[in-house]
C-alpha atoms as a PDB file:
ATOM      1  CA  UNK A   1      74.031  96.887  50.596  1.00  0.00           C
ATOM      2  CA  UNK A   2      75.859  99.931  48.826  1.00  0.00           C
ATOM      3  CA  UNK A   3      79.188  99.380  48.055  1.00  0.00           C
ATOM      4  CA  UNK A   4      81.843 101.851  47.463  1.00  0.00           C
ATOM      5  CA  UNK A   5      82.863 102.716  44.389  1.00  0.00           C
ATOM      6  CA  UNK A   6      86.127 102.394  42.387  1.00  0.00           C
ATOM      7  CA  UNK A   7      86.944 105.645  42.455  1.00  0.00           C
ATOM      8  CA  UNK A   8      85.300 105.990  46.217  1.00  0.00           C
ATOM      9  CA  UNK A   9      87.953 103.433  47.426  1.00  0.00           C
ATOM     10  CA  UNK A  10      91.006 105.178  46.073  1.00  0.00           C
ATOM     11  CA  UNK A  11      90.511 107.735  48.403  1.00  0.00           C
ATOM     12  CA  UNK A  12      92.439 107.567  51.562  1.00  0.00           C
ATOM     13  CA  UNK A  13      90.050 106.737  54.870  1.00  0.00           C
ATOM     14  CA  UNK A  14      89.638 109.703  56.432  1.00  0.00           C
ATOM     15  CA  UNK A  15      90.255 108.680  60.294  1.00  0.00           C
ATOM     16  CA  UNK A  16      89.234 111.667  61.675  1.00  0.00           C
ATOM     17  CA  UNK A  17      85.905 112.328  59.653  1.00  0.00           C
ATOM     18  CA  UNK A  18      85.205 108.577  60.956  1.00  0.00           C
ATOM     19  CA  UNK A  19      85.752 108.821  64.323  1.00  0.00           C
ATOM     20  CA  UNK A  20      83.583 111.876  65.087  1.00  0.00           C
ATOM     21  CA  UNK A  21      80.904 110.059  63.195  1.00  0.00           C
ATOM     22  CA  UNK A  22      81.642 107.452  65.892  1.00  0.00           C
ATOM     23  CA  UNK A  23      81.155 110.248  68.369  1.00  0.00           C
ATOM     24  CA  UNK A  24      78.258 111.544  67.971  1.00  0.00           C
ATOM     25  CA  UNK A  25      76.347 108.305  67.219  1.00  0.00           C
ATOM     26  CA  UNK A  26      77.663 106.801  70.882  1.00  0.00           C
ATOM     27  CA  UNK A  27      77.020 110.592  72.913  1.00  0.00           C
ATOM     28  CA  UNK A  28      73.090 109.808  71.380  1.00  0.00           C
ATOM     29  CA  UNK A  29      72.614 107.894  74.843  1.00  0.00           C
ATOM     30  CA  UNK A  30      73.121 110.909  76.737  1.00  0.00           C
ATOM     31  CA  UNK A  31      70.211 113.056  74.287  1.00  0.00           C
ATOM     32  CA  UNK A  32      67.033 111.923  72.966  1.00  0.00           C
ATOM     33  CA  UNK A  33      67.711 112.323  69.098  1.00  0.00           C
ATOM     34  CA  UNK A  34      64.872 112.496  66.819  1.00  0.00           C
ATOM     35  CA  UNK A  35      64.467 109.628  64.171  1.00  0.00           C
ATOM     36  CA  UNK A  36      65.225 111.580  61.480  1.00  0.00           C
ATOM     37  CA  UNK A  37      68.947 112.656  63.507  1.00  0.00           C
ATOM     38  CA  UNK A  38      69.240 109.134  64.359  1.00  0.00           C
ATOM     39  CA  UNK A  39      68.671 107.934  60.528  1.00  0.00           C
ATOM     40  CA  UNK A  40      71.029 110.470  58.636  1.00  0.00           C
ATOM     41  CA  UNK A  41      73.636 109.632  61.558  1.00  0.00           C
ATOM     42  CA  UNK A  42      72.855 105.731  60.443  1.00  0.00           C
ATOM     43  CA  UNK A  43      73.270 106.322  56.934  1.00  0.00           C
ATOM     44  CA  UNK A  44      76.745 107.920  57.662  1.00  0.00           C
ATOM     45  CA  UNK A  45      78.324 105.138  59.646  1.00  0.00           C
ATOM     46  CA  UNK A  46      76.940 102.867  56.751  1.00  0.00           C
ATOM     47  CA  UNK A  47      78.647 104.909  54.347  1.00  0.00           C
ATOM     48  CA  UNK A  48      81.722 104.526  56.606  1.00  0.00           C
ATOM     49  CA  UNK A  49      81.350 100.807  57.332  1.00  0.00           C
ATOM     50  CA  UNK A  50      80.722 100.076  53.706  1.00  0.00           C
ATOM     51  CA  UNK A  51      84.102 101.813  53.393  1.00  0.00           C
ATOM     52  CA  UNK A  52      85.890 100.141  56.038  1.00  0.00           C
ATOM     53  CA  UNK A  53      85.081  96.834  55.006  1.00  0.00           C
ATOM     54  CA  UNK A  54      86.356  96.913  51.434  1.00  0.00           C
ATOM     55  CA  UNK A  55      89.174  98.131  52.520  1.00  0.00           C
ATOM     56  CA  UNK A  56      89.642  95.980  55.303  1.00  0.00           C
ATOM     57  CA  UNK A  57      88.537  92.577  52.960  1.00  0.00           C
ATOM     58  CA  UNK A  58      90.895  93.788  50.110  1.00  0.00           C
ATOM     59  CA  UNK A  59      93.948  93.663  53.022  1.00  0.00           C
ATOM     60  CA  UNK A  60      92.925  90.647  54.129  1.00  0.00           C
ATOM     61  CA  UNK A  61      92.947  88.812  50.952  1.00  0.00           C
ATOM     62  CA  UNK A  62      96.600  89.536  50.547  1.00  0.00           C
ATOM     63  CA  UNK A  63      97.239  88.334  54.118  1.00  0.00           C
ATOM     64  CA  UNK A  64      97.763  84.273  54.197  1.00  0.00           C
ATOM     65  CA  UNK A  65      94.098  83.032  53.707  1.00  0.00           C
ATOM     66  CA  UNK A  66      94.299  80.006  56.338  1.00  0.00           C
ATOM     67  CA  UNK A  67      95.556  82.264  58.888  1.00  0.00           C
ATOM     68  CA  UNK A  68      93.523  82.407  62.224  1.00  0.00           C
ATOM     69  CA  UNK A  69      93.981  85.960  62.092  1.00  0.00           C
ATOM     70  CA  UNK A  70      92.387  86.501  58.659  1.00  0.00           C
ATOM     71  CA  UNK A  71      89.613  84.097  59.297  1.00  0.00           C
ATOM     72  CA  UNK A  72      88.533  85.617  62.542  1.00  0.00           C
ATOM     73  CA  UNK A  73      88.727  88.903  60.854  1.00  0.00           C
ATOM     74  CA  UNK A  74      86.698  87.993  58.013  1.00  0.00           C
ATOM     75  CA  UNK A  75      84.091  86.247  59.963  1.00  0.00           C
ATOM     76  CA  UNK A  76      83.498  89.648  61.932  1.00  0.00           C
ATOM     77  CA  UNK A  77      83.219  91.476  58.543  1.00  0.00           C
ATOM     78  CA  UNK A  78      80.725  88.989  57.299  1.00  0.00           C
ATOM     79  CA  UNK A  79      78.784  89.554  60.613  1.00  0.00           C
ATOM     80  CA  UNK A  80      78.959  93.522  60.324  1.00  0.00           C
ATOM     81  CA  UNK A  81      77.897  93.026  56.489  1.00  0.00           C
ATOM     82  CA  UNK A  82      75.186  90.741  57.816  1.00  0.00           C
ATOM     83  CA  UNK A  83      73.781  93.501  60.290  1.00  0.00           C
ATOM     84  CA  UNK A  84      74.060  95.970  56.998  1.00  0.00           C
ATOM     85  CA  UNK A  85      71.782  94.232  55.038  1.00  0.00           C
ATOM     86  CA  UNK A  86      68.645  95.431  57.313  1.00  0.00           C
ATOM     87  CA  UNK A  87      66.990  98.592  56.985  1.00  0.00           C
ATOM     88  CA  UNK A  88      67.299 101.360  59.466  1.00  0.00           C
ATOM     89  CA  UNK A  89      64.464 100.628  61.953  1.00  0.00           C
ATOM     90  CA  UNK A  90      63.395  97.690  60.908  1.00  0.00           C
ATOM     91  CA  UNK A  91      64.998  95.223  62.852  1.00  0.00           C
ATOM     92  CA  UNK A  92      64.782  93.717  66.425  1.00  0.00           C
ATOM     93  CA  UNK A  93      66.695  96.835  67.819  1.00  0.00           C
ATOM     94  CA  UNK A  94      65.322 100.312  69.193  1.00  0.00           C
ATOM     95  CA  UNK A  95      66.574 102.627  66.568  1.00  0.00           C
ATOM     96  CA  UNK A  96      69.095 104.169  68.909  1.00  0.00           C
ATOM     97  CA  UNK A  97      70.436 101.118  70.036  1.00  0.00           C
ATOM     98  CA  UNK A  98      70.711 100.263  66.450  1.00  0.00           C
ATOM     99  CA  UNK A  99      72.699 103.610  65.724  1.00  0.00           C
ATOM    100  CA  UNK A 100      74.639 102.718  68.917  1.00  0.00           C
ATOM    101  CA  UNK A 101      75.501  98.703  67.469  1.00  0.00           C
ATOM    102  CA  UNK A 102      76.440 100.204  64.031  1.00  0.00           C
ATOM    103  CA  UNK A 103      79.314 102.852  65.406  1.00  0.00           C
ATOM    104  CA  UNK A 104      80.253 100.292  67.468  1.00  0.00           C
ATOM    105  CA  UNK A 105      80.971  98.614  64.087  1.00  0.00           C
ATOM    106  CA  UNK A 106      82.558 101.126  62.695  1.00  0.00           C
ATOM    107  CA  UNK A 107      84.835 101.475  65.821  1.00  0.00           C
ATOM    108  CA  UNK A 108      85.878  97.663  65.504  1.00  0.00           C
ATOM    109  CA  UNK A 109      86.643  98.055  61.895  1.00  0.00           C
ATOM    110  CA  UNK A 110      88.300 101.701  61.953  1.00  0.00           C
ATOM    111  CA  UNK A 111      90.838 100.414  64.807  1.00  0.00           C
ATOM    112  CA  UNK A 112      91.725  97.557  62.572  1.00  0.00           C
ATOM    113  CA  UNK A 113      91.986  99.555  59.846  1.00  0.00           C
ATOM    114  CA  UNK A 114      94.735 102.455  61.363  1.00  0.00           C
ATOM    115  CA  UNK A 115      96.522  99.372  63.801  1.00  0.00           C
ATOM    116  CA  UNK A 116      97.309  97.847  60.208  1.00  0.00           C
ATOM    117  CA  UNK A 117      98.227 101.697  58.275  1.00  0.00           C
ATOM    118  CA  UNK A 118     100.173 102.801  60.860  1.00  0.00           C
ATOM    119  CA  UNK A 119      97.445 105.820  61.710  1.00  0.00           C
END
């Protein structure tokens, strides 16, 4: 999996940018995308995911590690960096339902991210 870099992660999360990603990946039920739309719109909530969890792991280490809280949060970010690992198309998923599992995702993770920034 890609991860951010350094100088990526300084930059603030971009909410908005995010959540029309979001969007348009979860309004691909109501059009029949082509592959190629549905990959580039998978290798943008990637990007975004990547992003989100960083940031969202590097928050929860400061948090108290044996809290409930953090550990159910950072077994849901292991999952989600689990379901990263696989190539677009190539796993058990039609592609848009893949596209579809991926913003939701980045949904989980974004609404985590602004409850605990004060978006």
């Amino acid at each position: 999996m890609d991860r951010p870099s350094n100088a990526t992660l300084d930059v603030p999360i971009d909410a908005n940018t995010i959540a029309d990603t979001i969007r348009r990946a979860l309004g691909f039920g109501a059009s029949r995308p082509s592959r190629e739309e549905l990959a580039d719109t998978d290798e943008e909530l990637r990007g975004h995911v990547a992003l989100l969890l960083d940031v969202m792991r590097r928050t929860a280490a400061c948090r108290m590690p044996n809290s409930f809280e953090t550990q159910h949060l950072t077994k849901r970010m292991d999952q989600i960096e689990q379901q990263l690992a696989h190539p677009f198309g190539q796993g058990v998923l039609p592609p848009c339902a893949e596209v579809h599992q991926r913003a939701r995702d980045c949904q989980w993770l974004l609404a985590h991210h602004t409850a605990r920034v004060g978006w």
